[in-house]
C-alpha atoms as a PDB file:
ATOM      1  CA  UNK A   1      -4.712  10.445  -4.635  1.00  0.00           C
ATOM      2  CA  UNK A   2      -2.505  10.177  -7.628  1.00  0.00           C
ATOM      3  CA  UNK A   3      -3.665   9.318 -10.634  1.00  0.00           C
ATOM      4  CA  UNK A   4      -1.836   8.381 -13.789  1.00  0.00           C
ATOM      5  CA  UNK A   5      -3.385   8.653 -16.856  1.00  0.00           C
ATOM      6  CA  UNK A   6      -1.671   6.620 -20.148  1.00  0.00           C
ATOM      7  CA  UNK A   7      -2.459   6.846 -23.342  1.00  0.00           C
ATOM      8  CA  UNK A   8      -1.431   3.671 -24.907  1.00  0.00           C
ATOM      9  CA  UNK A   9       1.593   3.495 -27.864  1.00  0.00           C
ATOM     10  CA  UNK A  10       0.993   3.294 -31.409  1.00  0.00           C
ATOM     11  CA  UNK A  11      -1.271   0.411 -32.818  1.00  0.00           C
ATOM     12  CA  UNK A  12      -1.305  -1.928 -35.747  1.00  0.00           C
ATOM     13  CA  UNK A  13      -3.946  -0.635 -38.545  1.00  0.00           C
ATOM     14  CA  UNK A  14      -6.889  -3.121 -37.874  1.00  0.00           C
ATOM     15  CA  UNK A  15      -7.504  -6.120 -40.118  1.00  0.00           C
ATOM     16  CA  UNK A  16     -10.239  -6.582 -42.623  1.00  0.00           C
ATOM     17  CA  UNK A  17     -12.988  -7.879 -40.302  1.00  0.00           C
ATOM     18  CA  UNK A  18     -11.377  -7.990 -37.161  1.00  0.00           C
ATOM     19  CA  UNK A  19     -12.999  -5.573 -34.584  1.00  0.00           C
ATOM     20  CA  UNK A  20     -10.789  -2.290 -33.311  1.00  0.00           C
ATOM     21  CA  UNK A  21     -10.452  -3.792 -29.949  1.00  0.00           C
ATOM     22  CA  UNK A  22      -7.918  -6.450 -31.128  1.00  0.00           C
ATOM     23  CA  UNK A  23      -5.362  -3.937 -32.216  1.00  0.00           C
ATOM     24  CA  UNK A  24      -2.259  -4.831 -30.801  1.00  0.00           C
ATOM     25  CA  UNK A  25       0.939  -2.439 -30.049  1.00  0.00           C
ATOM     26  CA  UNK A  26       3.223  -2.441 -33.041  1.00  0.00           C
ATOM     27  CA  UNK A  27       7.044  -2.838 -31.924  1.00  0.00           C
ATOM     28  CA  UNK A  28       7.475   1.382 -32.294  1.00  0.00           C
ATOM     29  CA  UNK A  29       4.547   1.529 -29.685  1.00  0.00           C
ATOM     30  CA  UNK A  30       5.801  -0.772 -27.300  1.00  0.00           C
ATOM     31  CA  UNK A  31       9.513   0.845 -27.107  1.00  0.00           C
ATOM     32  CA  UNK A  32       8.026   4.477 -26.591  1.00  0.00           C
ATOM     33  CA  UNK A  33       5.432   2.939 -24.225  1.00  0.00           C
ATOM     34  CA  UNK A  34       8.195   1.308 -22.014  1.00  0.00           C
ATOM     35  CA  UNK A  35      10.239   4.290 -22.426  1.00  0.00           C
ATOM     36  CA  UNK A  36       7.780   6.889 -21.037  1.00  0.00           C
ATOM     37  CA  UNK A  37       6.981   4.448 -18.193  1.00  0.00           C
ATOM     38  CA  UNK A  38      11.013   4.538 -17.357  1.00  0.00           C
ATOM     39  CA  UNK A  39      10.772   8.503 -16.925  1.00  0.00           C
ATOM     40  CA  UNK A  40       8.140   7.475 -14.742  1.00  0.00           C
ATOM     41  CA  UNK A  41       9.924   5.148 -12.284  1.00  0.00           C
ATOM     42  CA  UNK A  42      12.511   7.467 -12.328  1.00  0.00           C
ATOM     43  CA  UNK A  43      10.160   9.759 -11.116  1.00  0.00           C
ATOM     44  CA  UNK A  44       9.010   7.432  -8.446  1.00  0.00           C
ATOM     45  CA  UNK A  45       5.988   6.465 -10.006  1.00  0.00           C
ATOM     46  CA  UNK A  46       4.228   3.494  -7.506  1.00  0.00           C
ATOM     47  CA  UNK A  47       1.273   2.751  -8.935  1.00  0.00           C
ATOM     48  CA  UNK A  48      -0.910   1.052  -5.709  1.00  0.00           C
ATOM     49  CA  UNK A  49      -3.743  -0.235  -8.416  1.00  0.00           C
ATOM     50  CA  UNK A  50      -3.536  -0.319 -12.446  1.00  0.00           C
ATOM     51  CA  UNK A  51      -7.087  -0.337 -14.112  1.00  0.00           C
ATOM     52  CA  UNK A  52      -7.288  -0.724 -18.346  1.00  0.00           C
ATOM     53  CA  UNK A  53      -9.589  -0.652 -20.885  1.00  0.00           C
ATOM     54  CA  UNK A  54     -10.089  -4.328 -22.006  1.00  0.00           C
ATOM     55  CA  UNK A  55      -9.197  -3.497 -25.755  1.00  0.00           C
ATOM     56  CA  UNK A  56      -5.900  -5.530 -26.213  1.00  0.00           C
ATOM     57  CA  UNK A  57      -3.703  -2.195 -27.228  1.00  0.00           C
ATOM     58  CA  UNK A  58      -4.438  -0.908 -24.218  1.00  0.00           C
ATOM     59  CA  UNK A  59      -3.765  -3.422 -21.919  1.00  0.00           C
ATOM     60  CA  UNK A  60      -0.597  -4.441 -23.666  1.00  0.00           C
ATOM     61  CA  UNK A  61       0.090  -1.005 -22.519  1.00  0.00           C
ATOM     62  CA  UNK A  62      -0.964  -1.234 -18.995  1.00  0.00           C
ATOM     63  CA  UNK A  63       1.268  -4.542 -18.758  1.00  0.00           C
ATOM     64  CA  UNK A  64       4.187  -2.789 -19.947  1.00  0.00           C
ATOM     65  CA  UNK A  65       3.946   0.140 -17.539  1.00  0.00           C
ATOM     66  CA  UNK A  66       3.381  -2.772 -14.769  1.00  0.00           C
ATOM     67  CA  UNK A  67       6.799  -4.378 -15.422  1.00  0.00           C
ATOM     68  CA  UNK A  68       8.442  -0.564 -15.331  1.00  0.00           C
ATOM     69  CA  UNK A  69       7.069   0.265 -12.715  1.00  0.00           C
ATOM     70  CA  UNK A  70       7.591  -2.834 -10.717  1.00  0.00           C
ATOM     71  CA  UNK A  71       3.588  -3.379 -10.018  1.00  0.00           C
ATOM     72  CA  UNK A  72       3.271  -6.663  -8.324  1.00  0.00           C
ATOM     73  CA  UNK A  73      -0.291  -6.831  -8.487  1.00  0.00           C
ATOM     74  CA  UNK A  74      -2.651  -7.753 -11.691  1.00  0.00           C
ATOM     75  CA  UNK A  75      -3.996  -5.454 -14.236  1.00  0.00           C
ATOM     76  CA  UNK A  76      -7.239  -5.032 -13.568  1.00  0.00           C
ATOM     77  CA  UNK A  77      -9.614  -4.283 -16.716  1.00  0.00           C
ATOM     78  CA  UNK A  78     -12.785  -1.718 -16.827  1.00  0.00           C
ATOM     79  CA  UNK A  79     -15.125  -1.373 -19.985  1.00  0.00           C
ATOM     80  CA  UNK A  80     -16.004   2.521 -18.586  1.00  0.00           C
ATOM     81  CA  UNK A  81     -11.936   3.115 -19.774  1.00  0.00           C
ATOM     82  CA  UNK A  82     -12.789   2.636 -23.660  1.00  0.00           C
ATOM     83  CA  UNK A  83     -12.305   5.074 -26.159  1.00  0.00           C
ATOM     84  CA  UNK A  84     -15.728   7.014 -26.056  1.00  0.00           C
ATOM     85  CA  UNK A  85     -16.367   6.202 -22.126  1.00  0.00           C
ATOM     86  CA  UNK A  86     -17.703   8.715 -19.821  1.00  0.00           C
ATOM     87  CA  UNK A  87     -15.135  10.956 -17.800  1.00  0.00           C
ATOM     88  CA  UNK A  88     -18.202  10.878 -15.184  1.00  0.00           C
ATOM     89  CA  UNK A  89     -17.854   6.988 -14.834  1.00  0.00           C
ATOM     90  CA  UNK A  90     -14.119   6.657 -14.870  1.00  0.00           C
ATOM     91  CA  UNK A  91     -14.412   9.293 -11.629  1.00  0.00           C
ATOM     92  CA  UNK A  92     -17.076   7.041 -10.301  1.00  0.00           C
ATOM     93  CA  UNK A  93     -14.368   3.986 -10.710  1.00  0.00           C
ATOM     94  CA  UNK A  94     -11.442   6.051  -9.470  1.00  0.00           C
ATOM     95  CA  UNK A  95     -13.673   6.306  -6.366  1.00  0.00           C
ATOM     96  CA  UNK A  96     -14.487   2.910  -6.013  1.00  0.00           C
ATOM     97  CA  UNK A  97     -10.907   3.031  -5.216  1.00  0.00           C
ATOM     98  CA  UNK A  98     -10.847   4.887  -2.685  1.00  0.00           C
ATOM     99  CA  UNK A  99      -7.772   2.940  -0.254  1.00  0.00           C
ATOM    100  CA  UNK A 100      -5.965   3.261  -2.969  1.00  0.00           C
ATOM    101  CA  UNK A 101      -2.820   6.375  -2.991  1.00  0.00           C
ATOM    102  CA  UNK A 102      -1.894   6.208  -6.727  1.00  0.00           C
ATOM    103  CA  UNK A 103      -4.005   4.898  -9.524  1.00  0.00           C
ATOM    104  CA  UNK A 104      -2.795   4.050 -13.071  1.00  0.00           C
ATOM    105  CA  UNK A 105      -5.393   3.891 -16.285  1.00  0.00           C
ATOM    106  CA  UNK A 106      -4.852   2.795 -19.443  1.00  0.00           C
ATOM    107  CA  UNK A 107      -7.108   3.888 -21.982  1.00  0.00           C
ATOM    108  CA  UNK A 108      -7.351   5.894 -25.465  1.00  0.00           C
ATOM    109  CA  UNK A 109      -8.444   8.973 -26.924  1.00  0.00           C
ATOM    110  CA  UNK A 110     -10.590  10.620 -27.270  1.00  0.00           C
ATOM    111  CA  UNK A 111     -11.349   9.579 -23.512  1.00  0.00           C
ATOM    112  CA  UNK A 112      -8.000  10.049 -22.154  1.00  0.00           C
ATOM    113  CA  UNK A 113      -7.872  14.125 -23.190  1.00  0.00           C
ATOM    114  CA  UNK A 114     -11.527  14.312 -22.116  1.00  0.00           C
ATOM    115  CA  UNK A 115     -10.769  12.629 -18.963  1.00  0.00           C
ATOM    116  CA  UNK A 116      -7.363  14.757 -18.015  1.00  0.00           C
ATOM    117  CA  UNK A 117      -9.674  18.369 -18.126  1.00  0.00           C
ATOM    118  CA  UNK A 118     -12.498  16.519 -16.316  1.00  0.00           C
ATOM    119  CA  UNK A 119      -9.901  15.330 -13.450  1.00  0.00           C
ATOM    120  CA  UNK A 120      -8.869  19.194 -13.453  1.00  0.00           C
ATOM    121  CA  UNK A 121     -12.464  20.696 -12.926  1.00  0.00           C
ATOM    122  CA  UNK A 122     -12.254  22.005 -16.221  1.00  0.00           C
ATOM    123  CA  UNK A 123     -14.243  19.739 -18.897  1.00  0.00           C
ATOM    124  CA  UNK A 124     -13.759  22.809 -21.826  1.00  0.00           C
ATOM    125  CA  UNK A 125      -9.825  22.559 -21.058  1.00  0.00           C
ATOM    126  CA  UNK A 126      -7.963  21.095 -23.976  1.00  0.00           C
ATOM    127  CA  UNK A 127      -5.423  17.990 -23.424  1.00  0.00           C
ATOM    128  CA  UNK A 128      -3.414  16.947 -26.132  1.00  0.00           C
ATOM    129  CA  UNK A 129      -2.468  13.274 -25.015  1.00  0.00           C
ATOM    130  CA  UNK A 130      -0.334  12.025 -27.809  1.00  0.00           C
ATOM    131  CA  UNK A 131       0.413   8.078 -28.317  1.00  0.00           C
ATOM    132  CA  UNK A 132       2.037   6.668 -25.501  1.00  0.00           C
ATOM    133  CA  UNK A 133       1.723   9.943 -23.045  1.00  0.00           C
ATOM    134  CA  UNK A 134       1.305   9.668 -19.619  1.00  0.00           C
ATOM    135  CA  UNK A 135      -0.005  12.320 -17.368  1.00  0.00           C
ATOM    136  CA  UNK A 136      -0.257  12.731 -13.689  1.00  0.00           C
ATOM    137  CA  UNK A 137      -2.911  14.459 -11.785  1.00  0.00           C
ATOM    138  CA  UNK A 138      -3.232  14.446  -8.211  1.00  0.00           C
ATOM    139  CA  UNK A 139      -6.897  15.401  -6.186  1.00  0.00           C
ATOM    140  CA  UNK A 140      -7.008  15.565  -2.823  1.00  0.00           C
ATOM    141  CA  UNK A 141     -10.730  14.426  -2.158  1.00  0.00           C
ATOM    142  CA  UNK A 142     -13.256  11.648  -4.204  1.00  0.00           C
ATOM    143  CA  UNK A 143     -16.164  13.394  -3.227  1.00  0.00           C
ATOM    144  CA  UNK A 144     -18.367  15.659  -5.059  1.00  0.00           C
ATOM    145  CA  UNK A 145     -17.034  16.596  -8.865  1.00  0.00           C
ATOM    146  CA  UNK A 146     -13.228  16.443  -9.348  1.00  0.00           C
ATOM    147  CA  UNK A 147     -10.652  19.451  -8.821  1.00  0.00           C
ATOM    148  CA  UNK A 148      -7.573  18.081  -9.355  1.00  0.00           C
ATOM    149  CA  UNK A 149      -4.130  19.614  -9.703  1.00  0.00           C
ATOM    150  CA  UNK A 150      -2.111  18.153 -13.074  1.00  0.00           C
ATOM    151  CA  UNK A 151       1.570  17.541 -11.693  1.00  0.00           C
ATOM    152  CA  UNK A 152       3.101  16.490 -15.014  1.00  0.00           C
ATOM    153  CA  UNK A 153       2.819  15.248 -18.149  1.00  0.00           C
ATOM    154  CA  UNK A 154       5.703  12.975 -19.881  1.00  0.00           C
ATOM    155  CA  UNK A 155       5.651  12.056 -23.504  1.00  0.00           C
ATOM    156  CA  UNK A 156       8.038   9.738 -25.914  1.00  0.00           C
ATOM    157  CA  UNK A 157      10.190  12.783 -27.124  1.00  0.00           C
ATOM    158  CA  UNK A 158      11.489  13.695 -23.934  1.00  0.00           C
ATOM    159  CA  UNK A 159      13.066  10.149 -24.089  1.00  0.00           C
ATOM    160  CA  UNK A 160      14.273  10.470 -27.265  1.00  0.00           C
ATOM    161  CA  UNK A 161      12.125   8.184 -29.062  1.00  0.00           C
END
């Protein structure tokens, strides 16, 4: 299985009593994030399922990697994909998904890093995942505890943003 890991773009600062989940992209983050999912495409990305957190950044991103990418389907949301989630339940999700040959999330950090060196067998491993970087990592069986094999990982600057 493939699986696609995004980090979504930059955010608005949060307003004065408004909770962190309602953070929208700003315009920067939406550009980069659309940009980054265009090296993808051109790299054949075909996502068969894309799963976000439910925070509103997020899935802004997830909906802008959908129209890239082509995905016909909807964006489905999970709460397990929010910033301090479990790498352990996001692998028990990925599972649930098992017909599935290419999998897209759409989360945030600190998760996102966390998740990538879980996904590799290798939970001490250090990811950087800037803003709006999208990483691939492929595993070749949902059983047991992940050893996946990271393909890629593409990031705003290489598209000159």
């Amino acid at each position: 299985m493939e699986i696609y890991l995004f980090r979504h773009g930059m955010a608005e600062n949060a307003a004065a009593g408004e909770p962190d989940s309602s953070r929208k992209l700003t315009d920067e983050g939406k550009e980069k994030t659309a940009a980054v999912a265009k090296m993808a495409r051109a790299a054949n990305v075909q996502p068969s399922a894309i799963i976000s957190s439910p925070y509103v950044r997020a899935l802004e991103t997830a909906r802008v990697a959908a129209r890239e990418l082509g995905f016909e389907g909807k964006v489905i949301t999970a709460p397990e994909l929010v910033p301090h989630g479990s790498p352990e339940n996001v692998w028990n999700v990925i599972r649930e998904r098992r017909d599935d040959d290419s999998i897209l999330l759409a989360g945030h950090e600190p998760l996102m890093s966390g998740l990538a060196a879980y996904l590799l067998g290798s939970p001490a491993l250090r990811v950087e995942m800037k803003k709006s970087a999208l990483v691939r990592i492929d595993v070749d069986s949902l059983r047991g505890a992940p050893q996946g094999v990271l393909r890629w990982m593409l990031i705003p600057k290489l598209a000159n943003c």
